[in-house]
C-alpha atoms as a PDB file:
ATOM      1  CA  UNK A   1      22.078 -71.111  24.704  1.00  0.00           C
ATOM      2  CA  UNK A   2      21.391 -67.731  25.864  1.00  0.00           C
ATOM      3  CA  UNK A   3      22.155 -64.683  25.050  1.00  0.00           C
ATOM      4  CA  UNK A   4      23.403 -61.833  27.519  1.00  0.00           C
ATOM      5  CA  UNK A   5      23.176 -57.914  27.145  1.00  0.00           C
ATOM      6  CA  UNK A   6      24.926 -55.587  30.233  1.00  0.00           C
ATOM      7  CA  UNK A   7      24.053 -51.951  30.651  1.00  0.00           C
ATOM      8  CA  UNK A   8      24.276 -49.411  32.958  1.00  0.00           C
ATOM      9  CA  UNK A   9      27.692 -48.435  33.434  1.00  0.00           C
ATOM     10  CA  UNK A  10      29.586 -45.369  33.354  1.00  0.00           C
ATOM     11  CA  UNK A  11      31.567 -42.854  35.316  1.00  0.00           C
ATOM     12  CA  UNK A  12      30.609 -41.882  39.108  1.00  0.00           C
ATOM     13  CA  UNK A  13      32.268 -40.287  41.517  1.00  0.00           C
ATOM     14  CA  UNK A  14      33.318 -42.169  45.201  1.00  0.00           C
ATOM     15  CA  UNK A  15      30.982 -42.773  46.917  1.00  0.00           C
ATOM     16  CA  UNK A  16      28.091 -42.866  44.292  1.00  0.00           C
ATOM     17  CA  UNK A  17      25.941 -45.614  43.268  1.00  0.00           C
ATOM     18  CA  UNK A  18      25.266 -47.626  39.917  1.00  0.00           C
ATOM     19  CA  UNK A  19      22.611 -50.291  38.899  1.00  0.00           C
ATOM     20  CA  UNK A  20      23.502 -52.729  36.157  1.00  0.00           C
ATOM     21  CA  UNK A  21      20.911 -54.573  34.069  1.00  0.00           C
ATOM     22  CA  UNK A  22      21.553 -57.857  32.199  1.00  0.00           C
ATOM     23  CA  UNK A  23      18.772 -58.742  29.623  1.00  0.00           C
ATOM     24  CA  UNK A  24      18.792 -62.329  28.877  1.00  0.00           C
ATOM     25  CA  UNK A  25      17.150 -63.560  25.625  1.00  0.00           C
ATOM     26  CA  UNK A  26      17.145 -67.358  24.497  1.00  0.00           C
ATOM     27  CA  UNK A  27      16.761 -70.376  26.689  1.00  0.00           C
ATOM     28  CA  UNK A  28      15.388 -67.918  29.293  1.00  0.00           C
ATOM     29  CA  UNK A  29      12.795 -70.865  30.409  1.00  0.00           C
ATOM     30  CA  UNK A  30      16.268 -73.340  31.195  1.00  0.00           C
ATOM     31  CA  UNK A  31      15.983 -72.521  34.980  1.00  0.00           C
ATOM     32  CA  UNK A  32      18.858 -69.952  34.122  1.00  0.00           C
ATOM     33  CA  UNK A  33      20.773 -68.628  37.667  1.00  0.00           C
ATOM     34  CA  UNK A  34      22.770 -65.425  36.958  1.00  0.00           C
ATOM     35  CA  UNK A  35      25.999 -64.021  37.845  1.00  0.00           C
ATOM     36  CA  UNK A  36      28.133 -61.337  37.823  1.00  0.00           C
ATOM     37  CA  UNK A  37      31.738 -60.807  37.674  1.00  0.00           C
ATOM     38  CA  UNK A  38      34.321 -58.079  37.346  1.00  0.00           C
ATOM     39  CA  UNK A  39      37.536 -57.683  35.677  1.00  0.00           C
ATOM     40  CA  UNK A  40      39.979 -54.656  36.231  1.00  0.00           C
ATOM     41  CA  UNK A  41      43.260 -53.595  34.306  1.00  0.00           C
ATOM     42  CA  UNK A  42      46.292 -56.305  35.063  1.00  0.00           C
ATOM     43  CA  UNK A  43      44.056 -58.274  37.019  1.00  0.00           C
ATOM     44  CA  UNK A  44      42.422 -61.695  37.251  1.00  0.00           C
ATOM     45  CA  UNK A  45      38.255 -61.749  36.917  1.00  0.00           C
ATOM     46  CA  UNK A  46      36.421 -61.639  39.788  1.00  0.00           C
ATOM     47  CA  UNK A  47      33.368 -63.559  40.916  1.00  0.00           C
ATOM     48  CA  UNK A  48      31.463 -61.271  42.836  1.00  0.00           C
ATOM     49  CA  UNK A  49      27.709 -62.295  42.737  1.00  0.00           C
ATOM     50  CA  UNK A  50      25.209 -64.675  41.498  1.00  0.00           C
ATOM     51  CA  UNK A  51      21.561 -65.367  42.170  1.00  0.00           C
ATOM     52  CA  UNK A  52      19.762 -69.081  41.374  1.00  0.00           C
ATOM     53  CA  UNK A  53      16.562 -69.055  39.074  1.00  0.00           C
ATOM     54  CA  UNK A  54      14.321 -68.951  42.112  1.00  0.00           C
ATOM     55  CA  UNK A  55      15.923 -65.961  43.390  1.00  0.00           C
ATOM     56  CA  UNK A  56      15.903 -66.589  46.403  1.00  0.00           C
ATOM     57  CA  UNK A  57      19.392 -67.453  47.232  1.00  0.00           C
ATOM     58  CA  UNK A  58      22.266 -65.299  46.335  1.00  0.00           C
ATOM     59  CA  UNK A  59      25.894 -65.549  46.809  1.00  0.00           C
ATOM     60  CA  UNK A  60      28.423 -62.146  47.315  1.00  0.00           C
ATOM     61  CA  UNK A  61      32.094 -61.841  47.894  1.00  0.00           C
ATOM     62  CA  UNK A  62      33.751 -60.668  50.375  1.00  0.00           C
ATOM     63  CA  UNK A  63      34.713 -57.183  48.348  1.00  0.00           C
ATOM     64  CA  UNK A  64      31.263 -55.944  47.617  1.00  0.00           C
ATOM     65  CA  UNK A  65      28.906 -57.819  50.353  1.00  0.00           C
ATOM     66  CA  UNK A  66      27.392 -55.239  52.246  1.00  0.00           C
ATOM     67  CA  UNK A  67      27.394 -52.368  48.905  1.00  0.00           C
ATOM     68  CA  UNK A  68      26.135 -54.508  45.654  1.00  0.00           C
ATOM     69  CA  UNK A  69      22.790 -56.584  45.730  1.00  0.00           C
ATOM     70  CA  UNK A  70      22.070 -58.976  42.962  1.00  0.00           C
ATOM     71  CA  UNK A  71      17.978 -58.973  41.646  1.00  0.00           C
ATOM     72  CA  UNK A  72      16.459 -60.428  39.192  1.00  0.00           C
ATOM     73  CA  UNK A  73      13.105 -59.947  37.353  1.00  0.00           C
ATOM     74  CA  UNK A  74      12.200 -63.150  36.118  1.00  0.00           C
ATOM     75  CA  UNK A  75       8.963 -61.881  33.949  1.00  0.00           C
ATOM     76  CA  UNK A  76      11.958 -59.195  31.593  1.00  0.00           C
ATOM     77  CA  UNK A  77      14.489 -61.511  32.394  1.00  0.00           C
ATOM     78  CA  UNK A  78      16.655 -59.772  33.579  1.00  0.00           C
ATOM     79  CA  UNK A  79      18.962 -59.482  36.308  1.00  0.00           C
ATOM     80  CA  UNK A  80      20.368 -56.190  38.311  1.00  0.00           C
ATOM     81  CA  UNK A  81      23.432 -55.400  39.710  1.00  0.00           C
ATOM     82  CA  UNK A  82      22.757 -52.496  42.045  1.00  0.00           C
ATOM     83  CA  UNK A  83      26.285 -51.185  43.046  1.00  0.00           C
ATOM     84  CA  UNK A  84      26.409 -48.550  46.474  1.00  0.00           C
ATOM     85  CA  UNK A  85      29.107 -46.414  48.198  1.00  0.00           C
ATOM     86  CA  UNK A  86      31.202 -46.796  45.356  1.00  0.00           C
ATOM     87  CA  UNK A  87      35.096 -47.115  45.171  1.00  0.00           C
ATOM     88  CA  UNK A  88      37.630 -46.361  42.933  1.00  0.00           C
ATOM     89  CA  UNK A  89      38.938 -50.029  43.386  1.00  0.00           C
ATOM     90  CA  UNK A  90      35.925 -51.055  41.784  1.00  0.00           C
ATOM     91  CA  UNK A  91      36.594 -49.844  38.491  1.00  0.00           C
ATOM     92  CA  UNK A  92      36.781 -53.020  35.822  1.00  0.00           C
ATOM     93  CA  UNK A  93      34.877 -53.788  33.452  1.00  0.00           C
ATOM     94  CA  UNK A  94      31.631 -56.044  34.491  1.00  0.00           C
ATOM     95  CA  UNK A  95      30.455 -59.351  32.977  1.00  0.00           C
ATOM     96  CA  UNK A  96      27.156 -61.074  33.004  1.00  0.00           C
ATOM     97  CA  UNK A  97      27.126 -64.610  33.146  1.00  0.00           C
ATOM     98  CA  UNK A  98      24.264 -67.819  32.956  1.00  0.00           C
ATOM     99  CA  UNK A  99      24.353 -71.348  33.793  1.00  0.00           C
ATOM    100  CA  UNK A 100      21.555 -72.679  32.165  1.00  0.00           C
ATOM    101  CA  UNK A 101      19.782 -75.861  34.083  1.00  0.00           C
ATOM    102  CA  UNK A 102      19.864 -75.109  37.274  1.00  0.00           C
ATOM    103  CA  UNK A 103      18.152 -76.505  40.260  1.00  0.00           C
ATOM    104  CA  UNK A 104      15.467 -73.894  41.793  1.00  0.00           C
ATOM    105  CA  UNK A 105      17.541 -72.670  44.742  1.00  0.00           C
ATOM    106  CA  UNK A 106      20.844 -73.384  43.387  1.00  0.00           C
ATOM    107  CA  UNK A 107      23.334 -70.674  43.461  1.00  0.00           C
ATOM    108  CA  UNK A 108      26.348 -71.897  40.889  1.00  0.00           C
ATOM    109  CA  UNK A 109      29.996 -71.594  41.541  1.00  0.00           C
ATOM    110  CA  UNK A 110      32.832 -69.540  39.604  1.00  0.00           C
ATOM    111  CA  UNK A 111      33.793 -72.384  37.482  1.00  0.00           C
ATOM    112  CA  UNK A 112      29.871 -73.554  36.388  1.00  0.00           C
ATOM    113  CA  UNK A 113      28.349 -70.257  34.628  1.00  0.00           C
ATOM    114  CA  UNK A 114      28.948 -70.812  30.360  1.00  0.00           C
ATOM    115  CA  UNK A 115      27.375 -67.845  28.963  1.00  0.00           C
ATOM    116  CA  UNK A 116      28.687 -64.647  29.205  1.00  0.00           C
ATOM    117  CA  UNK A 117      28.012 -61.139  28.180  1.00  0.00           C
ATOM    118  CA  UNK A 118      29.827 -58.023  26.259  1.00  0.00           C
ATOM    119  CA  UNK A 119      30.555 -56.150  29.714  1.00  0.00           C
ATOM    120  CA  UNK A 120      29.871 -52.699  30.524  1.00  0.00           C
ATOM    121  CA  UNK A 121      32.165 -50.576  31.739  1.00  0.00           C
ATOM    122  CA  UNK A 122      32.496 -49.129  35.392  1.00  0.00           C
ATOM    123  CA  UNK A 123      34.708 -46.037  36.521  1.00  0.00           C
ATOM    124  CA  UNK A 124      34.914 -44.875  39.974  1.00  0.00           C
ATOM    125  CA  UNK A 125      36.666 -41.890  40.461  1.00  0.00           C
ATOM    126  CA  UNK A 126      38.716 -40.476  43.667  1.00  0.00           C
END
């Protein structure tokens, strides 16, 4: 398995800008693609980016394409969530997540990712 740590979050204002970091410890060799998701009060989580081991394919949804860009440094494994232009609709509380075994290029759906961080908190206010 592998083990996930989040950090980075915290308060900011509208229209501000965040970066997460995920370090992953473990199975780090297992070809390990990374995601992120989001969960806010009363609501269901959200998948709302991943990257595959290679890097070089990533996937965002519709709510934060455009603001958040998903990185990874494969030599500290870890992987970034760099969050800008900020809303207050983006407050939850954000998840890392692995899916260990993963083709090169592959970027894996909601359902496929197994491991899962703590979360780290994110507050955007008005």
């Amino acid at each position: 398995q592998v083990q996930l740590v989040e950090s980075g979050g915290g308060l900011v204002q509208a229209g501000g800008s965040l970066r997460l970091s995920c370090a992953a410890s473990g199975r780090t060799r297992s070809n390990v693609a990374m995601g992120w998701f989001r969960q806010a009060p009363g609501k269901e989580r959200e998948f709302i980016a991943a990257i595959s081991w290679s890097g070089v394919n990533t996937y965002y949804s519709d709510s934060v394409k455009g603001r958040f860009t998903i990185s990874r440094d494969s030599a500290k494994n870890t992987v970034y969530l760099q969050m800008n232009s900020l809303k207050p609709e983006d407050t939850a509380v954000y998840y890392c997540a692995a899916r260990l075994y993963s083709s090169s290029d592959y970027v894996p759906s909601e359902r496929e990712f197994g491991s899962w961080g703590q979360g780290t908190q994110v507050t955007v206010s008005s």
